[in-house]
N, C-alpha and C. Protein backbone atom coordinates (compact mmCIF):
# COMPACT_ATOMS: atom_id res chain seq x y z
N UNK A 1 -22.22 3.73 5.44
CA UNK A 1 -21.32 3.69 4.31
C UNK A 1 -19.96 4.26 4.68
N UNK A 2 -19.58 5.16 5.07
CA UNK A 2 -19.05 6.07 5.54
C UNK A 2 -17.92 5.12 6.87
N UNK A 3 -18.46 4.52 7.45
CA UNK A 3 -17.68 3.41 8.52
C UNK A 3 -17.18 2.25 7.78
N UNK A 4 -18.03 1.76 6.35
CA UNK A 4 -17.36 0.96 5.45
C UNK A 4 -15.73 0.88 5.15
N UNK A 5 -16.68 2.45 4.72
CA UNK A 5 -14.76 2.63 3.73
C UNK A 5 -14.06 3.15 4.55
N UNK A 6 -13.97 3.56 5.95
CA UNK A 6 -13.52 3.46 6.82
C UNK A 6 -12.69 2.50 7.27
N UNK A 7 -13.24 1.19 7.34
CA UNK A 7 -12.53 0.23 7.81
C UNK A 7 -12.21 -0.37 6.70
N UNK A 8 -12.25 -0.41 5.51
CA UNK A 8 -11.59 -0.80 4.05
C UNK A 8 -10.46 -0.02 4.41
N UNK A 9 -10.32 1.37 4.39
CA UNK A 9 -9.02 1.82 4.46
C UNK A 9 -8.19 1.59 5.68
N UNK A 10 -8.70 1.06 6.75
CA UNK A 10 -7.82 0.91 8.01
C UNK A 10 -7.21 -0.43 7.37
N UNK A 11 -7.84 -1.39 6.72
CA UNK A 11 -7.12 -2.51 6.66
C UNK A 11 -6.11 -2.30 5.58
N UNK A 12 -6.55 -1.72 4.35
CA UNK A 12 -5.60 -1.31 3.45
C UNK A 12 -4.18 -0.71 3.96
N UNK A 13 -4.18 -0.12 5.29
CA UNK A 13 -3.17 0.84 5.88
C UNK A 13 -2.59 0.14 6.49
N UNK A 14 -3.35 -0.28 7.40
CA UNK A 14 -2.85 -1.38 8.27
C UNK A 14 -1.86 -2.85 7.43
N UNK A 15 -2.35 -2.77 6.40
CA UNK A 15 -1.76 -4.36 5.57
C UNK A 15 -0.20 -4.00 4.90
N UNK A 16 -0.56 -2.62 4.43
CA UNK A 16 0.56 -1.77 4.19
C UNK A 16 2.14 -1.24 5.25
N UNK A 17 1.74 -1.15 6.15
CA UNK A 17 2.05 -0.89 7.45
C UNK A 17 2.90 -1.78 8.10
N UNK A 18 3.38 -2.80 6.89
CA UNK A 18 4.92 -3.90 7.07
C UNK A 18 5.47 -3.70 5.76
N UNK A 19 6.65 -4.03 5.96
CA UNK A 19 7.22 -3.64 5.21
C UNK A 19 7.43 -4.87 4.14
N UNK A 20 7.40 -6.33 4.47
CA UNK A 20 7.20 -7.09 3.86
C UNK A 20 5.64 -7.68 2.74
N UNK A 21 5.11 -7.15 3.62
CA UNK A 21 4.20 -7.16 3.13
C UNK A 21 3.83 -6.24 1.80
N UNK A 22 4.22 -4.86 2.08
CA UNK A 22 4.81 -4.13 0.82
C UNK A 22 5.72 -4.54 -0.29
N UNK A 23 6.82 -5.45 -0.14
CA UNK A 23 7.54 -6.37 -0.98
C UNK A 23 6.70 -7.81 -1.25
N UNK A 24 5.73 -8.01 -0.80
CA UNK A 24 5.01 -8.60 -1.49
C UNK A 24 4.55 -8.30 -2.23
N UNK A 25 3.60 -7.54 -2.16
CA UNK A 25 2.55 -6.51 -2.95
C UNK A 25 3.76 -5.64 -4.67
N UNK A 26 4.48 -5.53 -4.04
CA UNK A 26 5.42 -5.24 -5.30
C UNK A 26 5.89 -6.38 -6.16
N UNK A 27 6.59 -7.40 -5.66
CA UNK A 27 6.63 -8.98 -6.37
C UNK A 27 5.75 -8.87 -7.36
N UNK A 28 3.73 -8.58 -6.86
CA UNK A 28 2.92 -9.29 -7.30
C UNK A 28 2.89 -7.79 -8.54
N UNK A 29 3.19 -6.74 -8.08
CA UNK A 29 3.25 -5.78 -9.78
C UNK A 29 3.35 -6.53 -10.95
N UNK A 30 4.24 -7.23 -10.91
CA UNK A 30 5.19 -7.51 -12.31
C UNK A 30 4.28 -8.93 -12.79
N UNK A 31 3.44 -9.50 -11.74
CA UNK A 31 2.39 -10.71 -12.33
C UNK A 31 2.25 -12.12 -11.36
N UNK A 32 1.53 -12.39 -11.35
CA UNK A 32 1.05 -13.91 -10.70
C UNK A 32 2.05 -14.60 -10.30
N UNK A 33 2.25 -15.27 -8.79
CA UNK A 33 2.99 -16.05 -8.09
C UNK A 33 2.37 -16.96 -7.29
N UNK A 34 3.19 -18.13 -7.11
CA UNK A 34 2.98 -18.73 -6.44
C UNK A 34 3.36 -18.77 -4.74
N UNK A 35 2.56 -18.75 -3.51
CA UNK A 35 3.14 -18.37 -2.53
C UNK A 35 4.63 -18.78 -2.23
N UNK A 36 5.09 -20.17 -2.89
CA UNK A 36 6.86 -20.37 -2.44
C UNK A 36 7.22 -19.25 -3.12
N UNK A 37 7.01 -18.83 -4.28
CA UNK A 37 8.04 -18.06 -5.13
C UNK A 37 7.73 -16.40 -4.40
N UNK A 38 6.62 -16.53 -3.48
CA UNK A 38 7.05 -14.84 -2.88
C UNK A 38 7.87 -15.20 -1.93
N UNK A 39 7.47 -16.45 -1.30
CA UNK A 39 8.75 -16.51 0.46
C UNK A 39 9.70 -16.80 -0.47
N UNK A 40 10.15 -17.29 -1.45
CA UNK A 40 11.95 -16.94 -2.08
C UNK A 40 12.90 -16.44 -1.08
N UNK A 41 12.68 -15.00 -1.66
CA UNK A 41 13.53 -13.54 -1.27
C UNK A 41 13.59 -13.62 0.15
N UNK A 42 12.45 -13.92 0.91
CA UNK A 42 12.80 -14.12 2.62
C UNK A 42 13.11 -15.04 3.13
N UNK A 43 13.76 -14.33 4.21
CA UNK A 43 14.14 -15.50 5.07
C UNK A 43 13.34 -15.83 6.19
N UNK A 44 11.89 -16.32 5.78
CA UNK A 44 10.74 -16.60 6.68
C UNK A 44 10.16 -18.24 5.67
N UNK A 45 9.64 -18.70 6.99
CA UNK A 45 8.56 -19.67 6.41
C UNK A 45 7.76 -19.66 5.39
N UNK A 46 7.48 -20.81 4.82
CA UNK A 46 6.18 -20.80 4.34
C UNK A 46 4.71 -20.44 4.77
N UNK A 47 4.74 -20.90 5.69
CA UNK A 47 3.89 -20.60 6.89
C UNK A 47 3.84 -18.92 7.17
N UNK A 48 4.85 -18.63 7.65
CA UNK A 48 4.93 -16.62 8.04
C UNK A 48 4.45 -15.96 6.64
N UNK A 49 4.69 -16.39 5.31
CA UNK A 49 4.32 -15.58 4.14
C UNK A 49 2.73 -15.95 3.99
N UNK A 50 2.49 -16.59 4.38
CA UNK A 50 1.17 -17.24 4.29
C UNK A 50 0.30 -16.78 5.10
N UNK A 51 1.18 -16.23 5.94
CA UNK A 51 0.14 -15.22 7.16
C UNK A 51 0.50 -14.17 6.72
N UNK A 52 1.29 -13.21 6.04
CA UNK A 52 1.10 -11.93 5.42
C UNK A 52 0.15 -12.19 4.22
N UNK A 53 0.07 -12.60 3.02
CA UNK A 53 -0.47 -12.85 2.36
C UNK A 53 -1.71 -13.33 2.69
N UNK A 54 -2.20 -13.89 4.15
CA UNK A 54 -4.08 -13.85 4.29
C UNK A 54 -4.23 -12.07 4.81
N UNK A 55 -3.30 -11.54 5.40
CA UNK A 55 -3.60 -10.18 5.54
C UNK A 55 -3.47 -9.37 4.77
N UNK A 56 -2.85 -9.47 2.98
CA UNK A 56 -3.33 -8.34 2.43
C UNK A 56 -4.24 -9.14 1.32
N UNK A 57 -4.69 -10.08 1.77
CA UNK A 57 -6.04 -10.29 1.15
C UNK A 57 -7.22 -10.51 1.85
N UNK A 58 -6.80 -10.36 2.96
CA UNK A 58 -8.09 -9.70 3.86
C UNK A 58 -8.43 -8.27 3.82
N UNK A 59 -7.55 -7.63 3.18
CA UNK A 59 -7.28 -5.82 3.00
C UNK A 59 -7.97 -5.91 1.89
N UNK A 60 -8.15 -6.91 0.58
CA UNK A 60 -8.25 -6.74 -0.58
C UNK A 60 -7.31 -6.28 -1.61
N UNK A 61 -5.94 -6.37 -1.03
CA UNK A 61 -5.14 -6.10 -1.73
C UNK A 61 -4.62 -7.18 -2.94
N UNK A 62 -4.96 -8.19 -2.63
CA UNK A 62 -4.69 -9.43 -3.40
C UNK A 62 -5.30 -10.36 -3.92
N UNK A 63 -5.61 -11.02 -4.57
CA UNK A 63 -6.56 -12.43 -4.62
C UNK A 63 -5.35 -13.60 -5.02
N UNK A 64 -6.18 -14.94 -4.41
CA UNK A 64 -5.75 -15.90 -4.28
C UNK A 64 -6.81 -16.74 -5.32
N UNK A 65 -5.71 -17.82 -5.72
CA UNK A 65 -6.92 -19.04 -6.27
C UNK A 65 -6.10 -20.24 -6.36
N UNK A 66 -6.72 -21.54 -6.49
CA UNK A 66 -5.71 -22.26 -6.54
C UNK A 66 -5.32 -22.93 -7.80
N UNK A 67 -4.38 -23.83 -7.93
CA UNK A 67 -4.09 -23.99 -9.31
C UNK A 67 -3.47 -25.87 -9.11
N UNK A 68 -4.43 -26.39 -8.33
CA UNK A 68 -3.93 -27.98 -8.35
C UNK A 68 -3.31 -27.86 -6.57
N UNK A 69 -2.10 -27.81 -6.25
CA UNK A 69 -1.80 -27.86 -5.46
C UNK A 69 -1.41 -26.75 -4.80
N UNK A 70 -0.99 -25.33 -5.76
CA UNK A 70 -0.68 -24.09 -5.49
C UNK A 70 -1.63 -23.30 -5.51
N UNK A 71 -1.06 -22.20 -4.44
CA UNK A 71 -2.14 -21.02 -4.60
C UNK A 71 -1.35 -20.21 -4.65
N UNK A 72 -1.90 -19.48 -6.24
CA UNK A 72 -1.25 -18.43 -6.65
C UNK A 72 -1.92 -17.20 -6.65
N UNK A 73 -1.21 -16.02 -6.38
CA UNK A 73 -1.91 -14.75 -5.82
C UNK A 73 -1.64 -13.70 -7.04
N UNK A 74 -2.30 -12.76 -7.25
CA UNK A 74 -2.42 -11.46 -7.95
C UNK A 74 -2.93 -10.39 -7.16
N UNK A 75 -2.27 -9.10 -7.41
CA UNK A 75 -2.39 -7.85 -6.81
C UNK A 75 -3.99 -7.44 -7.35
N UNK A 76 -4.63 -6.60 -6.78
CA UNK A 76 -6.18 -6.52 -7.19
C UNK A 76 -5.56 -4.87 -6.52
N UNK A 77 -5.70 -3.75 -7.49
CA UNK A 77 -5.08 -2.80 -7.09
C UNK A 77 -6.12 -1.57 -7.19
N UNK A 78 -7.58 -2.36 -6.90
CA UNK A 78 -8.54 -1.15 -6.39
C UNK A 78 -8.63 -0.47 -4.78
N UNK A 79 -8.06 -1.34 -3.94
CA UNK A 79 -8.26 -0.61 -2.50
C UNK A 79 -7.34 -0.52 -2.77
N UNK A 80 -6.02 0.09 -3.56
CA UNK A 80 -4.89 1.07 -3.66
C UNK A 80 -5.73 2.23 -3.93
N UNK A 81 -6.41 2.42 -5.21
CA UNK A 81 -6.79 3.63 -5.73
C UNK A 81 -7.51 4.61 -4.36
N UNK A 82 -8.77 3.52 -3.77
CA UNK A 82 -9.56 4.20 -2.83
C UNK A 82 -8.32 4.96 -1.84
N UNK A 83 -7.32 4.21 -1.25
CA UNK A 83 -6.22 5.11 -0.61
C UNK A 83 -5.50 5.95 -1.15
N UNK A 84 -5.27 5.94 -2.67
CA UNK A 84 -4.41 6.94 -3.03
C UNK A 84 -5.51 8.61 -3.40
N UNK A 85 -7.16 8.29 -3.25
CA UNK A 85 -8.14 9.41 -3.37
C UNK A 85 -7.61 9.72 -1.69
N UNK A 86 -7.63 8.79 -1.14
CA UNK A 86 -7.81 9.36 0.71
C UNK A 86 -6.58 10.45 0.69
N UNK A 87 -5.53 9.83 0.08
CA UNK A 87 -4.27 10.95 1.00
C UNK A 87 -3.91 11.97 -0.31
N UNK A 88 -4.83 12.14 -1.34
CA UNK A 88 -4.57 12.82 -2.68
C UNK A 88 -5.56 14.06 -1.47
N UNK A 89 -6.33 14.21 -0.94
CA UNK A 89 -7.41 15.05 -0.59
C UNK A 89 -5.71 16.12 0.68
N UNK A 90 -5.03 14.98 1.38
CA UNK A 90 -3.81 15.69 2.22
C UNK A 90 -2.82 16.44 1.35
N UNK A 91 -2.38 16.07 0.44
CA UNK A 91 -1.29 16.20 -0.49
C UNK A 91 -1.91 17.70 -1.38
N UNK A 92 -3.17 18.06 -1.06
CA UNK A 92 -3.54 19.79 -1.28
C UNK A 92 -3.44 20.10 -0.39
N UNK A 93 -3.83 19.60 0.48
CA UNK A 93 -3.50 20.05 1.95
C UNK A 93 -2.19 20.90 2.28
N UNK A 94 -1.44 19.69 2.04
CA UNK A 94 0.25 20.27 2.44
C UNK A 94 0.89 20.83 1.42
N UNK A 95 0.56 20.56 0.08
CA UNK A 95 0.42 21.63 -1.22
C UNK A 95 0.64 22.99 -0.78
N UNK A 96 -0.35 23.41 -0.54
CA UNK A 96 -1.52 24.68 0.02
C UNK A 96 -0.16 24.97 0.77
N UNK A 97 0.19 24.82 1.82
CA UNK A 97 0.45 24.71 3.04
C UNK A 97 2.08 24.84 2.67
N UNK A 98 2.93 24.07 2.01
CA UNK A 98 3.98 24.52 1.13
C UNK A 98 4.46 25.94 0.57
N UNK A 99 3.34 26.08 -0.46
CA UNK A 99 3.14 26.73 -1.28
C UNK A 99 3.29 28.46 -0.65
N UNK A 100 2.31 28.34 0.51
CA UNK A 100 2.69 29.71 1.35
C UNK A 100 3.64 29.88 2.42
N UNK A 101 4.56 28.73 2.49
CA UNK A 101 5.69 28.64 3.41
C UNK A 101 6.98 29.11 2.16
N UNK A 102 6.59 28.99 1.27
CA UNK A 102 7.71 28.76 -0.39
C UNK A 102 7.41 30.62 -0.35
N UNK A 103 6.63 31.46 -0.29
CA UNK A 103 6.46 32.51 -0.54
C UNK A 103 6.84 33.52 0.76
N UNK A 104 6.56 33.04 1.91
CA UNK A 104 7.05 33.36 2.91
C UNK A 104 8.51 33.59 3.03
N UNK A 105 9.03 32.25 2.66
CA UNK A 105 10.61 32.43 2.74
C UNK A 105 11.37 33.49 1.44
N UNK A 106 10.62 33.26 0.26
CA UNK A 106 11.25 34.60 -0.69
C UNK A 106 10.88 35.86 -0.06
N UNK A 107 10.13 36.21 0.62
CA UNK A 107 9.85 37.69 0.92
C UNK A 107 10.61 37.27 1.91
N UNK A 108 11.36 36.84 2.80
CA UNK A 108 12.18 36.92 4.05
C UNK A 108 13.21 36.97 3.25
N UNK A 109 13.74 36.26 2.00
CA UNK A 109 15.00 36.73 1.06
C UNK A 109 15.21 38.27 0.80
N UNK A 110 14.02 38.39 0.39
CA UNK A 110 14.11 39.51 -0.90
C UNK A 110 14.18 41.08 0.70
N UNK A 111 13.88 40.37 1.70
CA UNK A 111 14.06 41.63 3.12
C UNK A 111 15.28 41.52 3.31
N UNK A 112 15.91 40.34 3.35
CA UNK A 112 17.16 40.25 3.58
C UNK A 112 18.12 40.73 3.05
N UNK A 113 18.08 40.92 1.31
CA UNK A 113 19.18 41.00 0.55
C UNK A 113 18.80 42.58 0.03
């Protein structure tokens, strides 16, 4: 189980891990598109968006279906959540870790002044 969500989150990271592909994934916030209407905004193929878009729905970041001749995609924004538990567990981490660097530096004030 444990190697599952393992590699759920490598792909989630990994799919994330362009930057276009992230401006996809944002496009699809606001609601359902058709793949021309995400390549729009770029200046790439039909073809090149079509290969980002099988990779963040190979991540599960997206679903596809078709609609006659189009395939239109929607954000599916549960392997977000599973990543935003992964790096919520760091973010006490460096919290923590802040928090006594933030107290450190007032007692180096309060020696100072």
């Amino acid at each position: 189980m444990v190697v599952r969500h393992s590699a759920s989150l490598d792909g989630v990271f990994h799919a994330l891990s362009d930057p276009t592909r992230r401006a996809l994934l944002r496009t699809l916030a606001s609601g359902e598109r058709h793949i021309g209407e995400l390549a729009a905004p770029f200046n790439m193929s039909f073809a090149a968006v079509s290969k980002h878009v099988k990779v963040l729905e190979s991540a599960g970041l997206i679903r596809r279906k078709r609609q006659g001749r189009h395939h239109v995609c929607r954000i599916d924004p549960s392997p977000l959540a599973a990543a935003e538990r992964w790096l919520r567990f760091y973010e006490r981490f460096w919290n923590k870790r802040l928090d006594a660097l933030e107290i450190l530096l007032k007692e180096e004030d309060l020696k100072g002044h």
